[in-house]
C-alpha atoms as a PDB file:
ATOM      1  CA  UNK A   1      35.795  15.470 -13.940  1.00  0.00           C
ATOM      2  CA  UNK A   2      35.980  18.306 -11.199  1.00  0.00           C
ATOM      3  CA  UNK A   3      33.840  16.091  -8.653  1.00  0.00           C
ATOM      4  CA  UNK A   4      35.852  15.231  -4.601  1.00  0.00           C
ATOM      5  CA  UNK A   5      34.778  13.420  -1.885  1.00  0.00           C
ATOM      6  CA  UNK A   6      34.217  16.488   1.070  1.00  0.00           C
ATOM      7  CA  UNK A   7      33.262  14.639   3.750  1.00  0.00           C
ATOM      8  CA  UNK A   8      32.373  11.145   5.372  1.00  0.00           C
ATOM      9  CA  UNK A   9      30.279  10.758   7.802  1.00  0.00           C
ATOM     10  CA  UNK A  10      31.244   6.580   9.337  1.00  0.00           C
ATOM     11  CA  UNK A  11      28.150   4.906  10.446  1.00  0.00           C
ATOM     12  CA  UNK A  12      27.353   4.814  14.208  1.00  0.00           C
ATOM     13  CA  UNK A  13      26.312   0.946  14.615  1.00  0.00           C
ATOM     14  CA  UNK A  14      27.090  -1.801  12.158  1.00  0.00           C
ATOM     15  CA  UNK A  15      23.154  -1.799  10.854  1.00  0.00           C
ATOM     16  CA  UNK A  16      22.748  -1.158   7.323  1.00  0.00           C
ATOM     17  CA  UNK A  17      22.352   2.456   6.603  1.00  0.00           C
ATOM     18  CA  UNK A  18      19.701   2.854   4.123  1.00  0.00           C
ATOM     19  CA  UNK A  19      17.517   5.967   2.850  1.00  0.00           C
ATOM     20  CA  UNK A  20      18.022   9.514   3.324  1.00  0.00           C
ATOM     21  CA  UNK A  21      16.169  13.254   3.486  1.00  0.00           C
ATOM     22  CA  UNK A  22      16.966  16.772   4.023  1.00  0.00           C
ATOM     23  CA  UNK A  23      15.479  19.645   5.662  1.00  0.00           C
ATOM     24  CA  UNK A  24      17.205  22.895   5.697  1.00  0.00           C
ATOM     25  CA  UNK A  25      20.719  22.552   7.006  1.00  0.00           C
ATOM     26  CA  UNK A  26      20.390  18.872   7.882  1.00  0.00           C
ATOM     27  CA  UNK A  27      19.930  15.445   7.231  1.00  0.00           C
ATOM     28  CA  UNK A  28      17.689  12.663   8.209  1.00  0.00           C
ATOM     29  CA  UNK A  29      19.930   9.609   7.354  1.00  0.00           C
ATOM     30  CA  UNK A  30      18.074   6.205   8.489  1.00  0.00           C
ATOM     31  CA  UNK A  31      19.290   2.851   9.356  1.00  0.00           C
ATOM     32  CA  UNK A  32      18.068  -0.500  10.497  1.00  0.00           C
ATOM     33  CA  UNK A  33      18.533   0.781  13.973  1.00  0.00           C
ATOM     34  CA  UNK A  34      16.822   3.958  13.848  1.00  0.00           C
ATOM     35  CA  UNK A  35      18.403   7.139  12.266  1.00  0.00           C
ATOM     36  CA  UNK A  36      20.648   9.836  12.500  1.00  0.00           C
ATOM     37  CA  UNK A  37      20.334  13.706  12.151  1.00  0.00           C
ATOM     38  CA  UNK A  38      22.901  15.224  10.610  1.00  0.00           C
ATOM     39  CA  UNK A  39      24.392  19.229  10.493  1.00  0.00           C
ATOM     40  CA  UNK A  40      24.952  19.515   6.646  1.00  0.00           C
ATOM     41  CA  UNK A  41      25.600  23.305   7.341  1.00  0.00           C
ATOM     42  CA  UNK A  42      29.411  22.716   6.506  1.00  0.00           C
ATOM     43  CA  UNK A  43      29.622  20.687   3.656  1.00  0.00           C
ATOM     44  CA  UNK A  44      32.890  20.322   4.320  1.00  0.00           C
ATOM     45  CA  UNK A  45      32.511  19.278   8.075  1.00  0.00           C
ATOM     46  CA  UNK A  46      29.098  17.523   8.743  1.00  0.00           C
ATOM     47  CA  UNK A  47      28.280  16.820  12.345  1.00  0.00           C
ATOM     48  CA  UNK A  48      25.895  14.501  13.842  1.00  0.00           C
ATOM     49  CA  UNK A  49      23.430  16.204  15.794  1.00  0.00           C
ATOM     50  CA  UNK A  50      21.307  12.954  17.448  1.00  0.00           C
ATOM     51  CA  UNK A  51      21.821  10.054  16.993  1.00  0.00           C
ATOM     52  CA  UNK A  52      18.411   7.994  17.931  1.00  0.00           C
ATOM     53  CA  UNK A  53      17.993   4.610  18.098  1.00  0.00           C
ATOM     54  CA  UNK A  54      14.354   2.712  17.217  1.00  0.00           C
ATOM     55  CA  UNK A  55      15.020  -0.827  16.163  1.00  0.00           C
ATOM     56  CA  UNK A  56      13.258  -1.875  12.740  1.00  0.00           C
ATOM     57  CA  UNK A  57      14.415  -2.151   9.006  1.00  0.00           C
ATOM     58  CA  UNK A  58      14.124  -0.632   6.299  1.00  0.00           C
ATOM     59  CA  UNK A  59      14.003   2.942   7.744  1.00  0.00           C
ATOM     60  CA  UNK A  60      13.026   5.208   4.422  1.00  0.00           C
ATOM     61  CA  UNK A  61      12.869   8.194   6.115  1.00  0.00           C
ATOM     62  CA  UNK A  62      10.971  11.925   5.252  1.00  0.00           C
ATOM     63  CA  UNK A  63      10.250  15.150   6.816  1.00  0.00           C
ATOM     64  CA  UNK A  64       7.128  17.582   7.075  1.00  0.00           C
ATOM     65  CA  UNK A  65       7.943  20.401   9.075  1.00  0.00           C
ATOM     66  CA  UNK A  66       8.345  19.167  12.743  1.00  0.00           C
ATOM     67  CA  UNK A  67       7.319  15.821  11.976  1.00  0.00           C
ATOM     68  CA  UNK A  68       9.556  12.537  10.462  1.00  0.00           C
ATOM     69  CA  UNK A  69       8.237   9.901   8.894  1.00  0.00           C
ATOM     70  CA  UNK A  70      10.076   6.483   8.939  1.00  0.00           C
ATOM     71  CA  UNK A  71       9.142   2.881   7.392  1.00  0.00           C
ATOM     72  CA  UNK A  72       9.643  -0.032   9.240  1.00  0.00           C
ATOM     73  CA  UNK A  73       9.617  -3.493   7.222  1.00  0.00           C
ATOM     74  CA  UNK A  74      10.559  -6.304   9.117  1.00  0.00           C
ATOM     75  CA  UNK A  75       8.587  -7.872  11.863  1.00  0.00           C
ATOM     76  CA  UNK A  76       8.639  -5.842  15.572  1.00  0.00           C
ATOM     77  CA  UNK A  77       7.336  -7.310  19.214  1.00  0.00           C
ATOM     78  CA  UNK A  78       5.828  -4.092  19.042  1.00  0.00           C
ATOM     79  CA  UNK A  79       5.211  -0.477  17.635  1.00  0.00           C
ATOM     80  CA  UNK A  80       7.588   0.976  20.091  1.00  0.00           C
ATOM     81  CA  UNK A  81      11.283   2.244  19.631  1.00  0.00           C
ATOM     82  CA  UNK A  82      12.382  -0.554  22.525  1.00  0.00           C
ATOM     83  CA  UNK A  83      11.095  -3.127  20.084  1.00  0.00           C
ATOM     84  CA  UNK A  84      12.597  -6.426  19.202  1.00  0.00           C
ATOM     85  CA  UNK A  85      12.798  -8.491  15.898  1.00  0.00           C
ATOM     86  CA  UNK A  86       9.789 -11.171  15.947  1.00  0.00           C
ATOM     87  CA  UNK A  87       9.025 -13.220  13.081  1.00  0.00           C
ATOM     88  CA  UNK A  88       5.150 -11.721  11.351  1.00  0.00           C
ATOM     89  CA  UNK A  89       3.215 -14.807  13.688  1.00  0.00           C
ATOM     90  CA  UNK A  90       3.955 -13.262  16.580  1.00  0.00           C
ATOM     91  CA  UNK A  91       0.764 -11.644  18.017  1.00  0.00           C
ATOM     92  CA  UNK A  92       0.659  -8.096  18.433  1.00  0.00           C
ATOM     93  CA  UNK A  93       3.428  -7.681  16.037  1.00  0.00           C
ATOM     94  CA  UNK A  94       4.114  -4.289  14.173  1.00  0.00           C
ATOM     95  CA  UNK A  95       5.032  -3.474  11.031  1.00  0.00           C
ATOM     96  CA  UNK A  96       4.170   0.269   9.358  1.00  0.00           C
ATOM     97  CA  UNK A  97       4.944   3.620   9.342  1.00  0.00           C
ATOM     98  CA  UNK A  98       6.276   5.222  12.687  1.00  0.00           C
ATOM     99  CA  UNK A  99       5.908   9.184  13.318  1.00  0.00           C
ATOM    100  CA  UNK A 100       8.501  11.598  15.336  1.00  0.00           C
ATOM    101  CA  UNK A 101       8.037  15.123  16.342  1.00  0.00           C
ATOM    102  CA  UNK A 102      11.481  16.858  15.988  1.00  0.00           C
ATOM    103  CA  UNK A 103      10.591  19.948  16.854  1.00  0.00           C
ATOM    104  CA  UNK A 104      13.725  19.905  18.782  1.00  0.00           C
ATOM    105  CA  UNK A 105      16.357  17.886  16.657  1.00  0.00           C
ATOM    106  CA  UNK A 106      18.610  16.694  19.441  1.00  0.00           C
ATOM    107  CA  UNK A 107      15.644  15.288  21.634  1.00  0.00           C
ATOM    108  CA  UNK A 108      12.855  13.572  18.765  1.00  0.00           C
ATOM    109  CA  UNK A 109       9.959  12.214  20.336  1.00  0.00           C
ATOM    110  CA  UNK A 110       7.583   9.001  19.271  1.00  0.00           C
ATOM    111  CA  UNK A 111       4.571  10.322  18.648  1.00  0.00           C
ATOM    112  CA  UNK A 112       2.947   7.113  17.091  1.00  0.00           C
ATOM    113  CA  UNK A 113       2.857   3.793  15.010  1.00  0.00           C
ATOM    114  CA  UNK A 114       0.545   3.127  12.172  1.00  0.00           C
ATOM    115  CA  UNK A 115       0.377   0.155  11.396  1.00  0.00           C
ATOM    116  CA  UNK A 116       0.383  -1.118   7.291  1.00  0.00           C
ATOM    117  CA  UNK A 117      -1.233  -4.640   6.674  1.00  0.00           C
ATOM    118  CA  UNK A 118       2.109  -5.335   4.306  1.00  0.00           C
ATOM    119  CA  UNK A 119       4.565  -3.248   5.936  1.00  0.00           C
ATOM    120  CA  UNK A 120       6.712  -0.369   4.631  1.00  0.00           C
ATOM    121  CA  UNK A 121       9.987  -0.810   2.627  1.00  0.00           C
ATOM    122  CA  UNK A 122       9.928   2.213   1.505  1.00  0.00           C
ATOM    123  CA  UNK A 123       7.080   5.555   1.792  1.00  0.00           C
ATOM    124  CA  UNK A 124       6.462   8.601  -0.245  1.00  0.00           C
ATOM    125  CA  UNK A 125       5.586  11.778   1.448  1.00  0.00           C
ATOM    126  CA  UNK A 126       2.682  14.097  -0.150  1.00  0.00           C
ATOM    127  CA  UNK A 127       1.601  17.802   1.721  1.00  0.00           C
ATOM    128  CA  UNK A 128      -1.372  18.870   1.251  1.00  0.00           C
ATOM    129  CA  UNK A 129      -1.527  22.457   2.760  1.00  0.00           C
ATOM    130  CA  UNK A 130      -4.698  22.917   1.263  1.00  0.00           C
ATOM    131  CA  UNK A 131      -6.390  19.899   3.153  1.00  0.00           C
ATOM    132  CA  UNK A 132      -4.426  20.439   6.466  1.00  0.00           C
ATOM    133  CA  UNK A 133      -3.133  17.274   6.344  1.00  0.00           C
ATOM    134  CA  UNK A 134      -0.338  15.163   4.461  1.00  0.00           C
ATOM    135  CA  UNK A 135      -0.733  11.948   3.070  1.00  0.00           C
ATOM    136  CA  UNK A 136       1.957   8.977   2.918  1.00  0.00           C
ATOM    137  CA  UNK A 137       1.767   6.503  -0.377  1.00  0.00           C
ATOM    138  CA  UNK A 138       3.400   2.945   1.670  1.00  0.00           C
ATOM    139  CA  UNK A 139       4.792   0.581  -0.712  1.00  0.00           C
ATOM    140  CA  UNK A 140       6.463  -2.971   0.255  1.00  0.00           C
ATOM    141  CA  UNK A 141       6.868  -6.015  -1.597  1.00  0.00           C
ATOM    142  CA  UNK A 142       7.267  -9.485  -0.251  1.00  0.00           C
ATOM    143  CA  UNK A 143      10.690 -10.253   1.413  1.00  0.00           C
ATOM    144  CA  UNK A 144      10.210 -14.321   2.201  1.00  0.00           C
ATOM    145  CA  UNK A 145       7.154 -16.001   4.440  1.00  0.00           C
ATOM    146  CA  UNK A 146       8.882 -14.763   7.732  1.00  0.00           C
ATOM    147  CA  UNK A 147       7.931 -11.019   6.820  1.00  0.00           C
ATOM    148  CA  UNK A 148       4.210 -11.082   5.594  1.00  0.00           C
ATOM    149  CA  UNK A 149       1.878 -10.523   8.551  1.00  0.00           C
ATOM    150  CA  UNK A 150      -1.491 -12.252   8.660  1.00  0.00           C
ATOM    151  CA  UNK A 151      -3.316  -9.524   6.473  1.00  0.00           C
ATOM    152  CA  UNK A 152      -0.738  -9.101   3.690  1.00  0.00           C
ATOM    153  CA  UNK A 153      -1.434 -11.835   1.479  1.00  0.00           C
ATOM    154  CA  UNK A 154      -5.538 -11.413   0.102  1.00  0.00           C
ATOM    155  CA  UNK A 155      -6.949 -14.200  -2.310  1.00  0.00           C
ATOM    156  CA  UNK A 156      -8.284 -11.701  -4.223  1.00  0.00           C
ATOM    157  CA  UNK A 157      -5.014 -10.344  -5.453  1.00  0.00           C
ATOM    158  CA  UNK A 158      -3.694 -14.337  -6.688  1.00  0.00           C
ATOM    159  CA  UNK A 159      -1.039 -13.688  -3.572  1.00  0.00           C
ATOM    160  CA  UNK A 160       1.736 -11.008  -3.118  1.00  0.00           C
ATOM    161  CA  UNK A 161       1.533  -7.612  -1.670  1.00  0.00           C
ATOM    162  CA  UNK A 162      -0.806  -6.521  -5.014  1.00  0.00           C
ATOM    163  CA  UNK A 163      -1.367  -2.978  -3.188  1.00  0.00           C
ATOM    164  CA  UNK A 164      -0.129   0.649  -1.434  1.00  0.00           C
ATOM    165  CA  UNK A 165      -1.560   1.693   1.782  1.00  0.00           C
ATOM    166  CA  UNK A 166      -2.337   5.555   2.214  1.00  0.00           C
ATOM    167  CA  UNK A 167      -1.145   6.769   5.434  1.00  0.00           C
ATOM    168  CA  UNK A 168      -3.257  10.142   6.305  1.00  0.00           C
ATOM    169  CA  UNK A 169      -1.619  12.280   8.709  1.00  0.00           C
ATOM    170  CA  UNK A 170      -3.654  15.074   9.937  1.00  0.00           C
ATOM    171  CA  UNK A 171      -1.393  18.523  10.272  1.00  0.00           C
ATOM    172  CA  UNK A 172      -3.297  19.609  13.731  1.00  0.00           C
ATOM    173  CA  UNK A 173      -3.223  15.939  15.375  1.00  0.00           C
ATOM    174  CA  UNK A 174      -0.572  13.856  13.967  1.00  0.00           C
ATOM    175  CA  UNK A 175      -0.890  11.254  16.464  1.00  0.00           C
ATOM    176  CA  UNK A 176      -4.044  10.485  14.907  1.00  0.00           C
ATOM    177  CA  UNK A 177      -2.570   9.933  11.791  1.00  0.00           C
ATOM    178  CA  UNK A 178      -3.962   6.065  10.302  1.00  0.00           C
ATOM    179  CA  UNK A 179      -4.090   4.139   6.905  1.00  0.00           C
ATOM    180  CA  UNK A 180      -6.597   6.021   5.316  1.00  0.00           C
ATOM    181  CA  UNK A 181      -7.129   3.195   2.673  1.00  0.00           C
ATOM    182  CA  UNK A 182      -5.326   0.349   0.453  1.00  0.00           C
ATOM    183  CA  UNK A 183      -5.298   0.865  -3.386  1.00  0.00           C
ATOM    184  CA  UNK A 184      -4.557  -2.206  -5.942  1.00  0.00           C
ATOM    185  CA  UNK A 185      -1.457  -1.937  -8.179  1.00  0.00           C
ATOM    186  CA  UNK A 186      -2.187  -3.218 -11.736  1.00  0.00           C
ATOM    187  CA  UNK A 187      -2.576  -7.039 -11.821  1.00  0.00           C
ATOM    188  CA  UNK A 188       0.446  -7.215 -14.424  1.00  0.00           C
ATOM    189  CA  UNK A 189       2.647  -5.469 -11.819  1.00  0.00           C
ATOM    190  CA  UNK A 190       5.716  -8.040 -11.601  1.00  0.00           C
ATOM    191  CA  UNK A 191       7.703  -9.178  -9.006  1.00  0.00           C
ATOM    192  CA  UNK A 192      11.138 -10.875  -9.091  1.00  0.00           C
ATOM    193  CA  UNK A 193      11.787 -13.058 -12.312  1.00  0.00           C
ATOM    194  CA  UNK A 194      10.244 -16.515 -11.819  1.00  0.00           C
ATOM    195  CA  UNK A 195       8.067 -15.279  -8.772  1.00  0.00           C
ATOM    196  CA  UNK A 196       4.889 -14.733  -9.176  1.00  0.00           C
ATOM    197  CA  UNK A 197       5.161 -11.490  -6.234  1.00  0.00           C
ATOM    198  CA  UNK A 198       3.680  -8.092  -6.505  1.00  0.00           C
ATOM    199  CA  UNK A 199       4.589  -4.869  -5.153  1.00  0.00           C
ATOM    200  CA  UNK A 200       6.505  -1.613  -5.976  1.00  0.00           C
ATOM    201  CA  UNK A 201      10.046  -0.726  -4.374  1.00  0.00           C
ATOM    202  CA  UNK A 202      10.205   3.375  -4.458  1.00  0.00           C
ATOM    203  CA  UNK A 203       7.531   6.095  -6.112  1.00  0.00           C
ATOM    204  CA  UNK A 204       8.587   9.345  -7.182  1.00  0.00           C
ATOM    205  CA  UNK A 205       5.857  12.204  -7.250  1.00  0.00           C
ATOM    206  CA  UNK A 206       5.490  15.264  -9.345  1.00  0.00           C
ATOM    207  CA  UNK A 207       3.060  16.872  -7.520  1.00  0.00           C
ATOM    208  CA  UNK A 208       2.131  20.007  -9.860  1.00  0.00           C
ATOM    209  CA  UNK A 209       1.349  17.777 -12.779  1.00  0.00           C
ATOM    210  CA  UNK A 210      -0.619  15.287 -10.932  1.00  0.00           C
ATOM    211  CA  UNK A 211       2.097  12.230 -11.542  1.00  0.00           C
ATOM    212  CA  UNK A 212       3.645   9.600  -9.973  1.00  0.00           C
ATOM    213  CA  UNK A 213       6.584   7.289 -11.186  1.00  0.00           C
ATOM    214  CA  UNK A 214       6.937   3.799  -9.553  1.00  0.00           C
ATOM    215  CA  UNK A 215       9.763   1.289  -9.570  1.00  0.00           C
ATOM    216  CA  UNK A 216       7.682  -1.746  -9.350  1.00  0.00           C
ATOM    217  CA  UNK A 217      10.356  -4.544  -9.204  1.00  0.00           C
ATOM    218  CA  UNK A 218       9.897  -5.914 -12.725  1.00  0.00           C
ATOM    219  CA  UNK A 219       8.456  -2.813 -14.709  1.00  0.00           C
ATOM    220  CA  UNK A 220       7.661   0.851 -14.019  1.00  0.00           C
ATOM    221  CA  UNK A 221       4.850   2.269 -14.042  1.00  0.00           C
ATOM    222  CA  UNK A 222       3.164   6.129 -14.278  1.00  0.00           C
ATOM    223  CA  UNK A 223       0.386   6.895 -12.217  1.00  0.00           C
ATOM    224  CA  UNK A 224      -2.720   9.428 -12.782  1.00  0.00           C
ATOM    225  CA  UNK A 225      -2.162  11.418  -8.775  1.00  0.00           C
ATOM    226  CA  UNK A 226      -4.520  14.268  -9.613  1.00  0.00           C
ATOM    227  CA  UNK A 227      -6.523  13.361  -6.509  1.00  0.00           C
ATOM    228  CA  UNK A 228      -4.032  12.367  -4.524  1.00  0.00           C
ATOM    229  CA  UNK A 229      -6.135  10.411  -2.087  1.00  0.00           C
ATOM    230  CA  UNK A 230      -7.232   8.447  -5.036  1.00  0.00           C
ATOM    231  CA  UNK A 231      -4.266   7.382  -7.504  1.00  0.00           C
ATOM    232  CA  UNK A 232      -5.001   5.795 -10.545  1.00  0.00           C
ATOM    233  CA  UNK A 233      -2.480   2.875 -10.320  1.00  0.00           C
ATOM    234  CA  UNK A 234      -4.142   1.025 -13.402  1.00  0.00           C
ATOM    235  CA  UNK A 235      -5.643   3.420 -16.243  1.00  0.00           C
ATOM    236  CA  UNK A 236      -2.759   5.445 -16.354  1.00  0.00           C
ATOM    237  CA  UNK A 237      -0.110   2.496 -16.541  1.00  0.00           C
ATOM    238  CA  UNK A 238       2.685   2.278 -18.736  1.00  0.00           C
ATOM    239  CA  UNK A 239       5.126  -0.030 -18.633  1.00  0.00           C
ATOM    240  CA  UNK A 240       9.117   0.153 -19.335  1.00  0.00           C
ATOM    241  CA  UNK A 241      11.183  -3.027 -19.113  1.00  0.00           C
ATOM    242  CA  UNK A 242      13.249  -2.869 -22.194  1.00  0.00           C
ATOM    243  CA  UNK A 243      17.094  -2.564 -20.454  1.00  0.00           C
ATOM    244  CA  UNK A 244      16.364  -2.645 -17.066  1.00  0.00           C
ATOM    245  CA  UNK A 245      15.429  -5.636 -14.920  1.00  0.00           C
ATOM    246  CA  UNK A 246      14.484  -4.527 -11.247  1.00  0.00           C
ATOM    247  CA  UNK A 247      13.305  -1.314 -10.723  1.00  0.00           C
ATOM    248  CA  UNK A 248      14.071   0.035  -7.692  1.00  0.00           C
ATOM    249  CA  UNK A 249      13.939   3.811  -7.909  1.00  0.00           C
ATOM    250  CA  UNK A 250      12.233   6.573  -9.975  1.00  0.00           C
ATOM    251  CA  UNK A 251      12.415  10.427 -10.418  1.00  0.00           C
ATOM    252  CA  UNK A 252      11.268  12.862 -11.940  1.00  0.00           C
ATOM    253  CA  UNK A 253      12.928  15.513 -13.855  1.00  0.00           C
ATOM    254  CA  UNK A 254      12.144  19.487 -12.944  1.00  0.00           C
ATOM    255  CA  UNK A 255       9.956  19.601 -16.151  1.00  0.00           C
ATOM    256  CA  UNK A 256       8.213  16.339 -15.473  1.00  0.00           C
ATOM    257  CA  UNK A 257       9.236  15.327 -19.138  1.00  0.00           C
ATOM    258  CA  UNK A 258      11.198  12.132 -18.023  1.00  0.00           C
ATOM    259  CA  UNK A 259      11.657   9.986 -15.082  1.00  0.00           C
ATOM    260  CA  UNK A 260      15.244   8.256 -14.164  1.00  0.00           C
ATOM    261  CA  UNK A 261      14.907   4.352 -13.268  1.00  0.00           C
ATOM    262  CA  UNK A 262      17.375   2.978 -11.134  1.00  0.00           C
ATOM    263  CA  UNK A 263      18.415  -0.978 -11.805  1.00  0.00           C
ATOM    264  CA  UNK A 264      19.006  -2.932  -8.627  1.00  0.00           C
ATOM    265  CA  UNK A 265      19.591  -5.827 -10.481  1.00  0.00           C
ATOM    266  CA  UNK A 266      21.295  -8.428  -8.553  1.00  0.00           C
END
C-alpha cells in the first residue's frame, strides 16, 4: 500500500532495454544497443554515469569486481562493439559472451569476446575466490533459423539448443577467459508448446547450498551445483509445470527453501 514511483530513468535509444545488475552505488542496466551505468546513490535522483554503446541483443548483464559480463544473442559481423546485425550464415559471425573492464565507470573498455556455439540470451555469474577465477553458466534457447549458428544444432541432442556453455574467466587474465565446456540439459527439457526446442531462459544460483534453479521454457528444473564446473543438470531434476506455462525466471529465497518462477506466458 505505502509503495511510489521515486524516480525514472527514460531510455537513451529506442532499443529494448532488457536485464539489469548492481554494484555498490550503481547500476548496470543493458539494452540491445549496449548498456548504461547508472548512479543509484540518490534513489531519489539517479544519474547516468556512461552511457556505452556495443550493438547486440539480448544484453543480460553482471558484474565481478572491475569486470562486466554481457550476453549477446543475435547474430554480429563480428565480436567487436562496432558490430553489425548479420544473419548466423555469415562467416566469422559472433554470438557469446562479451567482457568489459570498468575499472573506471565512465570510460569501460572491451577486453574480449567469447564466443558460445548457441549464443547467450541470458548468463549466470558464479565467483570462485577460492579457484581465482569465476565461471559463467550461458543459457539460450532457439529464437527462429536466422539465429542458430552452424554449431548450435547437434544430432545427438534430436535438434534444439539441448545444452549450457561454461564460460571460465580467469581472475588474473580475463582476456583469456573461454568456454570451458558444454553440459546437456535433461532430454525432457521443453521448449515452446508444440515445438519440439530445448533450452533454458534464466538460472538462479544458491551458491552455499550447492543449487541452481532454471526456468527452462516449459518446466523448471533444480540442479545439483556442488562442483560448480560440473552441474548435474539431469540427476537432480525436478520438474514444476502445474500453473505456469513458460518459465522464464527463477530465484531463490535467502533460506534456499523455495524458488519464485516467473510466467512469461504470451
Amino acid at each position: 500500500q505505502n509503495v511510489k514511483l521515486l524516480a525514472n530513468v527514460p531510455r537513451s535509444a529506442a532499443a529494448t532495454q532488457s536485464d539489469m545488475a548492481f554494484f555498490g552505488k550503481h547500476m548496470v542496466a543493458g539494452n540491445y544497443v549496449g548498456f548504461r551505468i547508472i548512479d543509484v546513490s540518490d534513489p531519489e535522483s539517479p544519474q547516468v554515469v556512461t552511457d556505452f554503446r556495443c550493438n547486440g541483443a539480448q544484453g543480460d548483464v553482471s558484474v565481478m569486481g572491475d569486470l562486466l559480463f554481457q550476453s549477446v544473442d543475435s547474430p554480429q559481423s563480428h565480436g567487436g562493439c562496432d558490430s553489425a546485425n548479420v544473419t548466423a550464415s555469415t562467416p566469422g559471425m559472433f554470438e557469446g559472451i562479451r567482457v568489459f573492464d570498468i575499472s573506471d565507470i565512465t570510460d569501460p573498455v572491451h577486453v574480449t569476446s567469447i564466443p558460445t556455439a548457441c549464443g547467450s540470451h541470458t548468463h549466470t555469474l558464479l565467483p570462485e575466490p577460492e579457484n581465482n577465477r569465476a565461471i559463467l553458466y550461458v543459457s539460450s534457447y532457439p529464437l527462429g533459423g536466422a539465429a542458430l549458428g552452424p554449431d548450435c544444432v547437434r544430432a545427438e541432442d534430436g535438434g534444439g539448443h539441448s545444452k549450457i556453455s561454461i564460460v571460465e574467466v580467469p581472475f588474473a587474465e580475463p582476456s583469456s577467459a573461454d568456454v570451458l565446456k558444454e553440459v546437456p540439459l535433461h532430454p525432457t527439457t521443453l521448449g515452446f508448446p508444440g515445438q519440439e526446442s530445448q533450452g533454458c531462459h534464466d538460472i538462479g544460483i544458491f551458491v552455499e547450498l550447492g543449487i541452481a534453479a532454471a526456468a527452462c521454457q516449459g518446466e523448471g528444473q533444480i540442479w545439483d551445483i556442488s562442483d560448480p564446473a560440473n552441474p548435474d543438470t539431469m540427476g537432480a531434476h525436478q520438474v514444476f509445470n502445474e500453473q505456469i506455462n513458460y518459465f522464464h525466471s527463477a530465484t531463490l529465497t535467502w533460506d534456499g527453501k523455495y524458488v519464485i518462477f516467473g510466467d512469461e506466458e504470451g
